[in-house]
N, C-alpha and C. Protein backbone atom coordinates (compact mmCIF):
# COMPACT_ATOMS: atom_id res chain seq x y z
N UNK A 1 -49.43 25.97 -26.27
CA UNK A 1 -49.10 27.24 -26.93
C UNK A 1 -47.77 27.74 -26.39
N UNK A 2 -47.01 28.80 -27.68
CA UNK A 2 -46.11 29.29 -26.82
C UNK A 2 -45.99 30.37 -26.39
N UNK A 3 -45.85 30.60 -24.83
CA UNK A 3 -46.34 31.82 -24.13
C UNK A 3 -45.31 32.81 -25.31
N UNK A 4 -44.17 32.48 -25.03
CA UNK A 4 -43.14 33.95 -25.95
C UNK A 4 -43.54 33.56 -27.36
N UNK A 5 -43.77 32.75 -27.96
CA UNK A 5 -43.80 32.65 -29.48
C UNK A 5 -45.38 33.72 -29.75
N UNK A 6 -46.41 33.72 -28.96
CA UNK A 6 -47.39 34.38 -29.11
C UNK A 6 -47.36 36.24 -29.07
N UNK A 7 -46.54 36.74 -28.09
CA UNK A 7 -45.96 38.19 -28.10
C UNK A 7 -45.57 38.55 -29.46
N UNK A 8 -46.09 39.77 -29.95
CA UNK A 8 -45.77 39.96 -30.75
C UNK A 8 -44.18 41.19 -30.18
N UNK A 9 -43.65 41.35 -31.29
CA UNK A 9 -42.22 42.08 -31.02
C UNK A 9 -42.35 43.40 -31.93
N UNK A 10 -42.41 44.38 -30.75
CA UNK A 10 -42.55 45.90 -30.96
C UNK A 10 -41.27 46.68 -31.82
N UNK A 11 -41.21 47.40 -33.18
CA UNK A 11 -40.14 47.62 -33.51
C UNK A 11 -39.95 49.10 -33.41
N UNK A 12 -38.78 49.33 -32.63
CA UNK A 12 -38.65 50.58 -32.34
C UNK A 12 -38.58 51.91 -33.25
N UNK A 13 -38.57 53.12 -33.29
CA UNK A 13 -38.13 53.70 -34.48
C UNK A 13 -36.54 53.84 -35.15
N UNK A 14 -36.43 53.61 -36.42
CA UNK A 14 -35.28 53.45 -36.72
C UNK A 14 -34.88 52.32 -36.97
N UNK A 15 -36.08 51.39 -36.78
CA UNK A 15 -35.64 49.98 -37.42
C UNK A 15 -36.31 49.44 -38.35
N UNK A 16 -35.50 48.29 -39.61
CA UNK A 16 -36.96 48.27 -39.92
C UNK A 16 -36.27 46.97 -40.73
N UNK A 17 -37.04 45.95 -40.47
CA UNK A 17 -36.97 44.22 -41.02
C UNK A 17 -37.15 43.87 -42.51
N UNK A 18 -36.14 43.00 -42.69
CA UNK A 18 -36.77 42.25 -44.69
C UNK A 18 -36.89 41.07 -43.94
N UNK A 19 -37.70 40.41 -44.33
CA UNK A 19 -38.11 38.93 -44.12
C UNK A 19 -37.95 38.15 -45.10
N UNK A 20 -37.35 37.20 -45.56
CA UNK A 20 -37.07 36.14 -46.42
C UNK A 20 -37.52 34.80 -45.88
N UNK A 21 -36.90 33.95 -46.67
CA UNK A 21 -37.60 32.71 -46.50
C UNK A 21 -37.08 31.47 -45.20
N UNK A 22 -35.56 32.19 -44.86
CA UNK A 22 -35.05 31.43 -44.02
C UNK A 22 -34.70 32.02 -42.87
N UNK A 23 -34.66 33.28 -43.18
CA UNK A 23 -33.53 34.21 -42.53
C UNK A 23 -34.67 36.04 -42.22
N UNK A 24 -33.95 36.88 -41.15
CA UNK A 24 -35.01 37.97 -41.73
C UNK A 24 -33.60 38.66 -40.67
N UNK A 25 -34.14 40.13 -42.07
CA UNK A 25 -32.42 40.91 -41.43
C UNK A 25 -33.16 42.02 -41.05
N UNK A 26 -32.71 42.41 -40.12
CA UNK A 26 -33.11 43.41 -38.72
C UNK A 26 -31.65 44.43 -39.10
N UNK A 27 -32.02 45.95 -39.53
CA UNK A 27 -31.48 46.87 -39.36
C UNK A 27 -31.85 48.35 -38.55
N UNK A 28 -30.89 48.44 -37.96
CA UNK A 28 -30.90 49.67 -37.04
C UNK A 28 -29.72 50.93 -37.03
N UNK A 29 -30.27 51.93 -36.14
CA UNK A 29 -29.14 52.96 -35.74
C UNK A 29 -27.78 52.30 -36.02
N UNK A 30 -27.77 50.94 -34.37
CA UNK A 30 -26.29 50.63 -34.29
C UNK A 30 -26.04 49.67 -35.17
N UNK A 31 -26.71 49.60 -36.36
CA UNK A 31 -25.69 48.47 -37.15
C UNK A 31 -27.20 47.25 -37.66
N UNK A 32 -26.54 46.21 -38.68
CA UNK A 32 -27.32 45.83 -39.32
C UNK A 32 -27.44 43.94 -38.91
N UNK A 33 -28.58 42.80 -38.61
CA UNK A 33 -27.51 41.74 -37.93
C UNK A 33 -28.79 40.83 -38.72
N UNK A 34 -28.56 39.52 -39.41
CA UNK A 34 -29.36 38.60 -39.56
C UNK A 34 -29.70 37.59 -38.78
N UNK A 35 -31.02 37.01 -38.46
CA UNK A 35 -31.84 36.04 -37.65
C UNK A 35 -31.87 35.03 -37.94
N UNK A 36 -31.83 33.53 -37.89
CA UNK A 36 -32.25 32.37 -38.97
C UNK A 36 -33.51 31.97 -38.56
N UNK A 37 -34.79 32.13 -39.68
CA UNK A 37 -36.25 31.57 -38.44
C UNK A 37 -35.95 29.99 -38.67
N UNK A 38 -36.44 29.63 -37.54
CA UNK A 38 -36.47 27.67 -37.38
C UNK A 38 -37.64 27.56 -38.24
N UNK A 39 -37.11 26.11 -38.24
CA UNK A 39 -38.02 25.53 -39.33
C UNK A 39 -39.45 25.24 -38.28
N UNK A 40 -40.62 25.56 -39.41
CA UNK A 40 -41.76 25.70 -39.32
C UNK A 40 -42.46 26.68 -37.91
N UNK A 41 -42.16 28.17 -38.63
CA UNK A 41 -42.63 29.34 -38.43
C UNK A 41 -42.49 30.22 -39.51
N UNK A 42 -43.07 31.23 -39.30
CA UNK A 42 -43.18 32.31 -40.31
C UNK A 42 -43.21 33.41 -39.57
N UNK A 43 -42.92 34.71 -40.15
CA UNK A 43 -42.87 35.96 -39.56
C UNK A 43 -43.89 36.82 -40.73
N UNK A 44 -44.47 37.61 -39.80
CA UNK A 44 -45.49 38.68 -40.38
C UNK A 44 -45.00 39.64 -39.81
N UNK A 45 -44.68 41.44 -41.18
CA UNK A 45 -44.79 42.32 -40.27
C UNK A 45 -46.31 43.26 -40.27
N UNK A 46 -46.97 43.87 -39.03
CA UNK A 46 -47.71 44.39 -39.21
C UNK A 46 -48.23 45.87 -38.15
N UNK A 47 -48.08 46.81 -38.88
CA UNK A 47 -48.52 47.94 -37.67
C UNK A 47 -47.10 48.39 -37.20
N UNK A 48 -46.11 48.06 -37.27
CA UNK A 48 -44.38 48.89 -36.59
C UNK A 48 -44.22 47.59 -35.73
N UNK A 49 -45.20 46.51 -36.12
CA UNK A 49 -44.61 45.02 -35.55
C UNK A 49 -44.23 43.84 -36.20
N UNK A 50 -43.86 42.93 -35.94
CA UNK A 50 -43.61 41.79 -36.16
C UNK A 50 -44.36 40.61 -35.13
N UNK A 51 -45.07 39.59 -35.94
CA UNK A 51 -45.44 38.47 -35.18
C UNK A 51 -45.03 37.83 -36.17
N UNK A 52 -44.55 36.38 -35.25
CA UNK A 52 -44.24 34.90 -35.31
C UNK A 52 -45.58 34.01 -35.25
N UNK A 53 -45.69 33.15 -36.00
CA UNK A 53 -46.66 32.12 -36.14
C UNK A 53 -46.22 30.97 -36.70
N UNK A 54 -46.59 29.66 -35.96
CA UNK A 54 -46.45 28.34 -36.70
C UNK A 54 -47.61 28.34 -38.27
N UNK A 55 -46.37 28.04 -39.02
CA UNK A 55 -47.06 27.51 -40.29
C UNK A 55 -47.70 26.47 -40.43
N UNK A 56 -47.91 25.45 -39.61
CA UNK A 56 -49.34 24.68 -39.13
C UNK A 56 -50.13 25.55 -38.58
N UNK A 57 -50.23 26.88 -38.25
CA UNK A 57 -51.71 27.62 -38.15
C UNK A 57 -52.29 28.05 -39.07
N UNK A 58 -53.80 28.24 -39.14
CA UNK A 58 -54.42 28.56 -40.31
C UNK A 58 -55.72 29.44 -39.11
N UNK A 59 -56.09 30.06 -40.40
CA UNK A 59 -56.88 31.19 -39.60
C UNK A 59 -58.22 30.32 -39.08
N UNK A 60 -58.86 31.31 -37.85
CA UNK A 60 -60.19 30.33 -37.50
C UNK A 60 -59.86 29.14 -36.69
N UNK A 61 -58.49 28.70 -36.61
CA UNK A 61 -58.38 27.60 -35.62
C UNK A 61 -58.11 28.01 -33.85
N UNK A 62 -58.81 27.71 -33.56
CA UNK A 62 -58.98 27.89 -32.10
C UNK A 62 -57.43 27.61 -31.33
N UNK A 63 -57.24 27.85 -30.28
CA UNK A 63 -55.86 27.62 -29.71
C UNK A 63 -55.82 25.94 -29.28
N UNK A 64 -56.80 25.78 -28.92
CA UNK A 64 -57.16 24.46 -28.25
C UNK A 64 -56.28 23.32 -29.80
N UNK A 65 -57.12 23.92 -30.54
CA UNK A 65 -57.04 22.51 -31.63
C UNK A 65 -55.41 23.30 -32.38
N UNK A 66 -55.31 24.33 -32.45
CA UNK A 66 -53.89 24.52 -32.62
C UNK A 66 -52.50 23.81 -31.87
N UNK A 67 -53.05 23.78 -30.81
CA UNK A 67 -52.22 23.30 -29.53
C UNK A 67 -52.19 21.65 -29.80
N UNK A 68 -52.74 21.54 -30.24
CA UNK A 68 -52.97 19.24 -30.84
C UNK A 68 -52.32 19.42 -31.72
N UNK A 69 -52.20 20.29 -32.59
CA UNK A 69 -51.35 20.34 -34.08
C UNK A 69 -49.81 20.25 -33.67
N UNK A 70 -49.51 20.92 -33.08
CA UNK A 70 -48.27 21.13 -33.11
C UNK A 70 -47.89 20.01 -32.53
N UNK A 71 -45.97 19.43 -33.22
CA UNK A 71 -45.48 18.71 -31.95
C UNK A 71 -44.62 19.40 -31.22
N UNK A 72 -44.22 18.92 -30.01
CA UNK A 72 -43.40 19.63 -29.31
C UNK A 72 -41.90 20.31 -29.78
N UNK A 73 -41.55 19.81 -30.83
CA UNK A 73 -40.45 20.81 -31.53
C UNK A 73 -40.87 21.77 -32.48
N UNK A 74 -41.73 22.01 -32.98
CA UNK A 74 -42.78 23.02 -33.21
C UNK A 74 -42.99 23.99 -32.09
N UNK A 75 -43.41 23.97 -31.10
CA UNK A 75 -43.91 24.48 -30.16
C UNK A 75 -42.73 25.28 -29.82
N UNK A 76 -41.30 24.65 -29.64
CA UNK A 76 -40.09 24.73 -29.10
C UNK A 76 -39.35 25.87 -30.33
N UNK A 77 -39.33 25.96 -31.48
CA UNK A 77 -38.76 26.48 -32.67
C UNK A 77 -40.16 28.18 -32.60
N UNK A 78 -41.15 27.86 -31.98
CA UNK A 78 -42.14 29.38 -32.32
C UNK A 78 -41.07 30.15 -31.62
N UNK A 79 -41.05 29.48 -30.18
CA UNK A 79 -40.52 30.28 -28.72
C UNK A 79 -38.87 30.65 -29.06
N UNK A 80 -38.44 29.80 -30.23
CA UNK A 80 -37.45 30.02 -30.29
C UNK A 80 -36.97 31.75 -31.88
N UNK A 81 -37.69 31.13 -32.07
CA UNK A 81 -37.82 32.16 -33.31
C UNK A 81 -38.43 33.19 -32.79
N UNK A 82 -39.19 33.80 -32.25
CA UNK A 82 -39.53 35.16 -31.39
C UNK A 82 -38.01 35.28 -30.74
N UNK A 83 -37.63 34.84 -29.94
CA UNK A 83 -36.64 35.28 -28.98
C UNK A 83 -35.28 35.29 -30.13
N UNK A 84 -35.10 34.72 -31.57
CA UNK A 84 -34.26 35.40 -32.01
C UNK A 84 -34.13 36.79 -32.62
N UNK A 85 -35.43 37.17 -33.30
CA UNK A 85 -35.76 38.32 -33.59
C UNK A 85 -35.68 39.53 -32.99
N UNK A 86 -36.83 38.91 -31.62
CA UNK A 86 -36.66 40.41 -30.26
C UNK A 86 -35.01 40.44 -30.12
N UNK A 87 -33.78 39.92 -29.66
CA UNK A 87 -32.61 39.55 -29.17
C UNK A 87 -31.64 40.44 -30.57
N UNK A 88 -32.21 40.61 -31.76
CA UNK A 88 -31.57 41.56 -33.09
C UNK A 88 -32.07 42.73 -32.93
N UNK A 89 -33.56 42.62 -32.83
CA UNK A 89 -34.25 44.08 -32.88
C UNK A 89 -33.38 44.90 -31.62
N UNK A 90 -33.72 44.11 -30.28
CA UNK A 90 -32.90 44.86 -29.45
C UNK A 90 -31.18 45.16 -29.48
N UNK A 91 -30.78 44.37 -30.03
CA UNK A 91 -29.36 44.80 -30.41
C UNK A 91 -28.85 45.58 -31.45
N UNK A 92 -29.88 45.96 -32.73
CA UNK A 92 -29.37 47.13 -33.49
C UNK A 92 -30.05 48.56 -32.98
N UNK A 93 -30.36 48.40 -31.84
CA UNK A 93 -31.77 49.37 -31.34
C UNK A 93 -30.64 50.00 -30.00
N UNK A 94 -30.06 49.22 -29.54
CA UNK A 94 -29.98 49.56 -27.88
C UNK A 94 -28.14 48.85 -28.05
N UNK A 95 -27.89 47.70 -28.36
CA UNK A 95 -26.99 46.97 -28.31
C UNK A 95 -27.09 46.24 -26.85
N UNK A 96 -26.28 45.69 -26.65
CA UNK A 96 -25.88 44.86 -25.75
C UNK A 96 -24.09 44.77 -24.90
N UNK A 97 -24.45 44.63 -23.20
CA UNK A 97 -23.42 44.89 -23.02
C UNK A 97 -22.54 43.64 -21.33
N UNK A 98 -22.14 43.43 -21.47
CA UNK A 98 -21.43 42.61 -20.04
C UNK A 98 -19.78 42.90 -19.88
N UNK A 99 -20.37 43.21 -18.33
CA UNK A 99 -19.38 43.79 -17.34
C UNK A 99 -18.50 42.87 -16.98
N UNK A 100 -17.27 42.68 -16.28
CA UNK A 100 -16.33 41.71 -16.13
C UNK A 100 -15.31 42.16 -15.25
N UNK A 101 -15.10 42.11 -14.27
CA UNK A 101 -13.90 42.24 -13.00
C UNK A 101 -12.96 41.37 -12.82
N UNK A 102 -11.50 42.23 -12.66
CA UNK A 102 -10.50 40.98 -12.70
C UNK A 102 -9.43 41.29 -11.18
N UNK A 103 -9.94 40.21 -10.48
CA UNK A 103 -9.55 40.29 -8.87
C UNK A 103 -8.50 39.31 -8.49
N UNK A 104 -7.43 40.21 -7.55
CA UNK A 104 -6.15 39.22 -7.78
C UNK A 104 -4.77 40.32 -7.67
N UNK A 105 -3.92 40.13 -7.14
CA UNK A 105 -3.15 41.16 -6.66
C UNK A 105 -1.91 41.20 -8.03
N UNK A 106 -1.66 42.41 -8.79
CA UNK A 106 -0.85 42.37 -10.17
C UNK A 106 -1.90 41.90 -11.20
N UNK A 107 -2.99 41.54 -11.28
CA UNK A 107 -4.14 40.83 -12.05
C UNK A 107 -4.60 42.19 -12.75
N UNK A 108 -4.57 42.73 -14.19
CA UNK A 108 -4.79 43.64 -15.06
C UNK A 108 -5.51 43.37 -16.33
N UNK A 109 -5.66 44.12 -16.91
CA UNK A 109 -6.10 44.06 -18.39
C UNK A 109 -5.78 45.24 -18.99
N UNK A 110 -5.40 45.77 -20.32
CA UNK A 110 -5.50 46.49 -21.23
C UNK A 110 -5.37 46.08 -22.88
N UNK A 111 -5.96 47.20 -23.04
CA UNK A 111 -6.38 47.14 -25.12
C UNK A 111 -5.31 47.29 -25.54
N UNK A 112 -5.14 47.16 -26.40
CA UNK A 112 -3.94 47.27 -27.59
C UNK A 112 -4.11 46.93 -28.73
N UNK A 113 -4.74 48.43 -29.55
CA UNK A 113 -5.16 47.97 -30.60
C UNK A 113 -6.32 46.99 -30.73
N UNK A 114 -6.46 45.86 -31.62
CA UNK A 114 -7.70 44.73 -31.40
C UNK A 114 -7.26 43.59 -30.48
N UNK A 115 -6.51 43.84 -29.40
CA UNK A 115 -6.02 42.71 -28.68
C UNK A 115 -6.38 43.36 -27.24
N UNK A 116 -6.50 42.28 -26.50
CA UNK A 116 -6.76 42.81 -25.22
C UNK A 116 -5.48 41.74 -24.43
N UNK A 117 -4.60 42.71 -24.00
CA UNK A 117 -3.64 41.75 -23.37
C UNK A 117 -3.93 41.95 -21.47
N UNK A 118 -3.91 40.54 -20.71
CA UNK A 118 -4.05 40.16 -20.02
C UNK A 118 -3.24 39.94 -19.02
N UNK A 119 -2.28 40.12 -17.65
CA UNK A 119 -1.81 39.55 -17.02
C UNK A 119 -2.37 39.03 -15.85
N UNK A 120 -2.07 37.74 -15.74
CA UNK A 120 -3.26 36.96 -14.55
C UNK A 120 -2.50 36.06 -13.73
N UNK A 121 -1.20 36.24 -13.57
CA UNK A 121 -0.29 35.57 -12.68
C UNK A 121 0.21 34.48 -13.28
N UNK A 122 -0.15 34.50 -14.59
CA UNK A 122 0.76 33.17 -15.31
C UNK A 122 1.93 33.75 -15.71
N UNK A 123 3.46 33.24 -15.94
CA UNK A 123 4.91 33.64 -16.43
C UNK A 123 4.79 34.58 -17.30
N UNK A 124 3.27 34.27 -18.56
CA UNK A 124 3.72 35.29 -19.53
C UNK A 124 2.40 35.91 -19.63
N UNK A 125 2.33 37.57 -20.21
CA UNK A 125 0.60 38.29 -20.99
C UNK A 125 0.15 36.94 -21.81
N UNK A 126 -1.43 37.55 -21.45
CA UNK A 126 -1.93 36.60 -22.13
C UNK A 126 -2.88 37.35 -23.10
N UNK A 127 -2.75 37.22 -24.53
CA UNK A 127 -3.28 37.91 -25.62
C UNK A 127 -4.57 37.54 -26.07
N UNK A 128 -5.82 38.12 -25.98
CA UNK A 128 -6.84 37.87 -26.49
C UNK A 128 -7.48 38.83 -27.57
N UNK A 129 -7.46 38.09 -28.75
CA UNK A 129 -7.77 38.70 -29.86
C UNK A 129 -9.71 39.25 -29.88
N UNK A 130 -9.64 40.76 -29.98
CA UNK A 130 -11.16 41.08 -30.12
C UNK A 130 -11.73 40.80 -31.62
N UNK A 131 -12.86 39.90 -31.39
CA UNK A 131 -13.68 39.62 -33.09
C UNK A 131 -13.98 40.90 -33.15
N UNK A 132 -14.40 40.86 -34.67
CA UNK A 132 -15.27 41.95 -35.77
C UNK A 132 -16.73 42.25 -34.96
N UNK A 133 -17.09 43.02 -34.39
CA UNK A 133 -18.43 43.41 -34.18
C UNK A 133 -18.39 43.60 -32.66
N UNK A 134 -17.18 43.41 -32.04
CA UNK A 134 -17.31 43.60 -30.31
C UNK A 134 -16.41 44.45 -30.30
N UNK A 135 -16.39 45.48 -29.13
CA UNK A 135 -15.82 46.80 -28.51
C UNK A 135 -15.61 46.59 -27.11
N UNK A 136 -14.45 46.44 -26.68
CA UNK A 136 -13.78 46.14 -25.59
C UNK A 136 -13.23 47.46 -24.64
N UNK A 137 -13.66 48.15 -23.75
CA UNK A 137 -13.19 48.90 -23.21
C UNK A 137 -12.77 48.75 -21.69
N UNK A 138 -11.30 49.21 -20.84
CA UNK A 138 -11.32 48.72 -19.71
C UNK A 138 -11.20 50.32 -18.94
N UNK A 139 -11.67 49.98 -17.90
CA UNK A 139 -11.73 51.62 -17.00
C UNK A 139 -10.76 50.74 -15.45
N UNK A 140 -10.07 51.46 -15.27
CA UNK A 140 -8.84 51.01 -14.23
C UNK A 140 -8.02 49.87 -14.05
N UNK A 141 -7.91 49.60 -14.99
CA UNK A 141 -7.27 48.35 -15.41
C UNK A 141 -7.97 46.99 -14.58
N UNK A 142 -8.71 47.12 -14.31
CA UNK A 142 -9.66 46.26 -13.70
C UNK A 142 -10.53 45.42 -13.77
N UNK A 143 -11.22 46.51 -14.47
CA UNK A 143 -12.86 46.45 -14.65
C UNK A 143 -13.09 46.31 -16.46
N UNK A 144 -13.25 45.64 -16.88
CA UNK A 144 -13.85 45.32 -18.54
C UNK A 144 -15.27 45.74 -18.77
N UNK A 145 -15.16 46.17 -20.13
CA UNK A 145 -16.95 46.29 -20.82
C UNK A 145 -16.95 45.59 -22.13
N UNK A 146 -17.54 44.48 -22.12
CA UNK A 146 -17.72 43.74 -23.56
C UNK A 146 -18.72 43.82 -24.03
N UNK A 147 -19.18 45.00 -25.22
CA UNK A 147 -20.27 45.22 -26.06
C UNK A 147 -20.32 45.05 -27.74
N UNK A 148 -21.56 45.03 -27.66
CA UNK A 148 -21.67 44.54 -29.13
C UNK A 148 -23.06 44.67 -29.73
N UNK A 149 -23.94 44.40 -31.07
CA UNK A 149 -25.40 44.15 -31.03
C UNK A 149 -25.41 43.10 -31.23
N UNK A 150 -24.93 41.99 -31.38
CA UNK A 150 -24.87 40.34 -31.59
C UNK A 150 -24.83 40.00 -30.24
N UNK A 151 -26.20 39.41 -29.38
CA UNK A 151 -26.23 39.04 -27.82
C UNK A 151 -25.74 37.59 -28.17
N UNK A 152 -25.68 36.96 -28.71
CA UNK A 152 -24.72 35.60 -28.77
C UNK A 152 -22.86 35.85 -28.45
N UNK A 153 -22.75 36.57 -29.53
CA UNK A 153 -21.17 36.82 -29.68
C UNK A 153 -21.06 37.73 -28.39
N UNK A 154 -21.63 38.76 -28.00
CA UNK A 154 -21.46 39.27 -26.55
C UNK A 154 -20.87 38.32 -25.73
N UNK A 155 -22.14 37.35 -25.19
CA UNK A 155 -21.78 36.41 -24.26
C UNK A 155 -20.75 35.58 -24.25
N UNK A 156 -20.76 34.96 -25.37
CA UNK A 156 -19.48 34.24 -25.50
C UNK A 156 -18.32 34.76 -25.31
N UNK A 157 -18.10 35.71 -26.00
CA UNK A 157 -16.43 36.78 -25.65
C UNK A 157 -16.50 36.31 -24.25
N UNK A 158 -17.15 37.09 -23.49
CA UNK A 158 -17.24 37.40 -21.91
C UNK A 158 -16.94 36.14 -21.56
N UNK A 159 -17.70 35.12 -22.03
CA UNK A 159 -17.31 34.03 -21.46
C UNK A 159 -16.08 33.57 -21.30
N UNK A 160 -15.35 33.42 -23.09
CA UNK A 160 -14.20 32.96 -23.15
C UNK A 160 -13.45 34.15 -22.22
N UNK A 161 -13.37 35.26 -21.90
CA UNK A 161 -12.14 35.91 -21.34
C UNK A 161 -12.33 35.68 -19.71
N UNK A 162 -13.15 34.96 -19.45
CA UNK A 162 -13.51 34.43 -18.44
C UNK A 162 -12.73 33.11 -18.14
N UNK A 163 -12.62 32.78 -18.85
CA UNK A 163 -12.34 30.89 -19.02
C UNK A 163 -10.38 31.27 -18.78
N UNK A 164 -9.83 32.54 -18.99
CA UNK A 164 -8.68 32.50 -19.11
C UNK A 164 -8.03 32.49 -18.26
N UNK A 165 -8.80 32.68 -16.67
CA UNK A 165 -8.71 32.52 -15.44
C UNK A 165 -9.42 32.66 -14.52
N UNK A 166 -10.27 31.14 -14.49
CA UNK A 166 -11.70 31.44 -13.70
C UNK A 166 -11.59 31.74 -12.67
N UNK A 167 -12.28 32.42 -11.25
CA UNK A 167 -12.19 32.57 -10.05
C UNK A 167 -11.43 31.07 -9.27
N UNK A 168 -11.04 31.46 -8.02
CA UNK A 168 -10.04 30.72 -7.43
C UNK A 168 -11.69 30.47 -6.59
N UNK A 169 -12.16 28.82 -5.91
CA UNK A 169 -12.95 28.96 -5.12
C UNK A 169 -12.50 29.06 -3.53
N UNK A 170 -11.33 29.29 -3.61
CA UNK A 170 -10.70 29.85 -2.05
C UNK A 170 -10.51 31.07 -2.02
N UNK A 171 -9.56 31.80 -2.66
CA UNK A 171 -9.50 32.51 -2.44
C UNK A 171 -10.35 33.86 -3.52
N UNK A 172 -10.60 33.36 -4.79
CA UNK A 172 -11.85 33.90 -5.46
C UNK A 172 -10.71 35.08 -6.27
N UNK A 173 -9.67 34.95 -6.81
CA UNK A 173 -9.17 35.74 -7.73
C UNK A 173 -9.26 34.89 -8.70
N UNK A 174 -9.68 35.72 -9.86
CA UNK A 174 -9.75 35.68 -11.81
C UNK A 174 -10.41 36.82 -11.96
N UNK A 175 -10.85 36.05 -13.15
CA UNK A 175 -12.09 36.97 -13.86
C UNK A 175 -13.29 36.35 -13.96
N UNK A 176 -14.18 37.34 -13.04
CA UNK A 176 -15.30 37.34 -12.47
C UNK A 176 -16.30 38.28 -13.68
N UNK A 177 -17.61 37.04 -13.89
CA UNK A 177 -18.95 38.98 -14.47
C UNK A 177 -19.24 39.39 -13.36
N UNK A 178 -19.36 40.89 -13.51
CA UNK A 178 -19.82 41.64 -12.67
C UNK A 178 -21.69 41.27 -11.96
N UNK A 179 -21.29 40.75 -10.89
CA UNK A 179 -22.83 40.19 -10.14
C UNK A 179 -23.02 38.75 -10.46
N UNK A 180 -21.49 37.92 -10.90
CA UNK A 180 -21.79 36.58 -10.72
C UNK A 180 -21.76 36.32 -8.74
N UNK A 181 -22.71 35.20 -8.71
CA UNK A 181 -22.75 34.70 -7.71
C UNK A 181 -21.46 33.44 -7.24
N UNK A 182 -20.39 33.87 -5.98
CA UNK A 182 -19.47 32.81 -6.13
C UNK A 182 -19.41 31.75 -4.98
N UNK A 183 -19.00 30.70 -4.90
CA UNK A 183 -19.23 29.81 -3.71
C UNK A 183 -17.76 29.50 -3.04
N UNK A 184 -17.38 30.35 -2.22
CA UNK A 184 -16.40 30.14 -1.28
C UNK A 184 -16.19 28.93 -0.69
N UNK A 185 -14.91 28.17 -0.91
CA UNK A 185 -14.84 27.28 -0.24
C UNK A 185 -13.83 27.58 1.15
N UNK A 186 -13.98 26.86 2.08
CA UNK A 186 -13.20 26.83 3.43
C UNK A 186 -12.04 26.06 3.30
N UNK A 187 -11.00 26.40 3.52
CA UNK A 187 -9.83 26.06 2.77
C UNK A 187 -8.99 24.96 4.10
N UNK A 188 -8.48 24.52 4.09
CA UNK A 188 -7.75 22.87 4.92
C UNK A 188 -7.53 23.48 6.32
N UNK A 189 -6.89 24.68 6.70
CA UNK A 189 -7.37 24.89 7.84
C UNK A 189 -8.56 25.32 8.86
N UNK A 190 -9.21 25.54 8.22
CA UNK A 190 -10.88 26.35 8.45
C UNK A 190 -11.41 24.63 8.52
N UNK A 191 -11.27 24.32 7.65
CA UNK A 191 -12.05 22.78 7.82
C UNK A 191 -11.42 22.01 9.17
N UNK A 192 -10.36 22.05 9.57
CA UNK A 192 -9.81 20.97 10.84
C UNK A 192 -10.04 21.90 11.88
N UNK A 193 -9.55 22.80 11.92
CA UNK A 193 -9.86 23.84 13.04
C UNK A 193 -11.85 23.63 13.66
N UNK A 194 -12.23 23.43 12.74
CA UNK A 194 -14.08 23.16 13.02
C UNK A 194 -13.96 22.10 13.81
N UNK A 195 -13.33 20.91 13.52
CA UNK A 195 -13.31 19.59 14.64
C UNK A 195 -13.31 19.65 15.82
């Protein structure tokens, strides 16, 4: 069975789901975002909820003999289809948000317009264009906030503006998320000096 595919997903007030045949669109306060369900599940709404169920279940079947039915990409597509749904509901409900620090001496960021220009010790700014649906704000030229209700496109931004100058593992300047864990390395004199 799947532990998350079995939870049903609580819908807050102010939201409220169409379910179709492939797809089920989740609208809220902050905005409106579509789901794709995997193949072989179905969505029910019922009570201010939504449950997920494999369409190899039929009523009266015990979990046991449910659990023989399925194959393991079945099993894998329930767990996966709950966690796309909850992941919309909560993002037109609440949105979604990641923090980002940029450490490094002259190392900045600011907006401009839909661009977020960058200096990170390379010769020239480095221009990063903000997509449709993310809101980029920086507080001391430092510190970044990349939000959005799309937790996919969230992450990724963050990621890519990450990728534009990853941490140094010596000395640990880039751009860091806020509460990544980093692994310092001991740099050529620290290492001979130990001998």
């Amino acid at each position: 069975m799947s532990r998350i595919g079995r939870q049903p997903i609580e819908l807050p007030q102010g939201v409220s789901v169409k379910i179709a045949e492939a797809s089920v669109e989740v609208q809220g306060p902050k905005g409106k975002l579509t789901a794709p369900i995997p193949a072989g599940t179905r969505l029910q709404q019922e009570k201010g909820r939504v449950v997920v169920r494999p369409t190899a279940a039929t009523e009266g079947v015990s979990e046991k003999e449910l659990l023989a039915r399925l194959s393991n990409q079945e099993k894998a597509n329930w767990g996966l289809a709950r966690a796309l749904v909850a992941n919309a509901v909560t993002g037109v409900s609440q949105g979604y948000s990641k923090d980002l620090a940029i450490v490094g001496v002259g190392y900045k960021a600011e907006v401009k317009g839909k661009i977020v220009v960058f200096s990170l010790g390379y010769s020239h700014p480095v221009e990063f264009p903000i997509p449709a649906g993310i809101e980029v704000t920086v507080e001391k030229l430092t510190k970044l906030k990349v939000s959005g209700i799309d937790k996919q496109l969230v992450g990724q931004v963050a990621a890519d503006m990450r990728a534009l100058r990853p941490p140094d593992p010596y000395k640990q300047k880039g751009v860091r998320l806020v509460g990544e864990l980093l692994r310092k390395k001991a740099g050529k004199a620290a290492a001979t000096a130990a001998k």
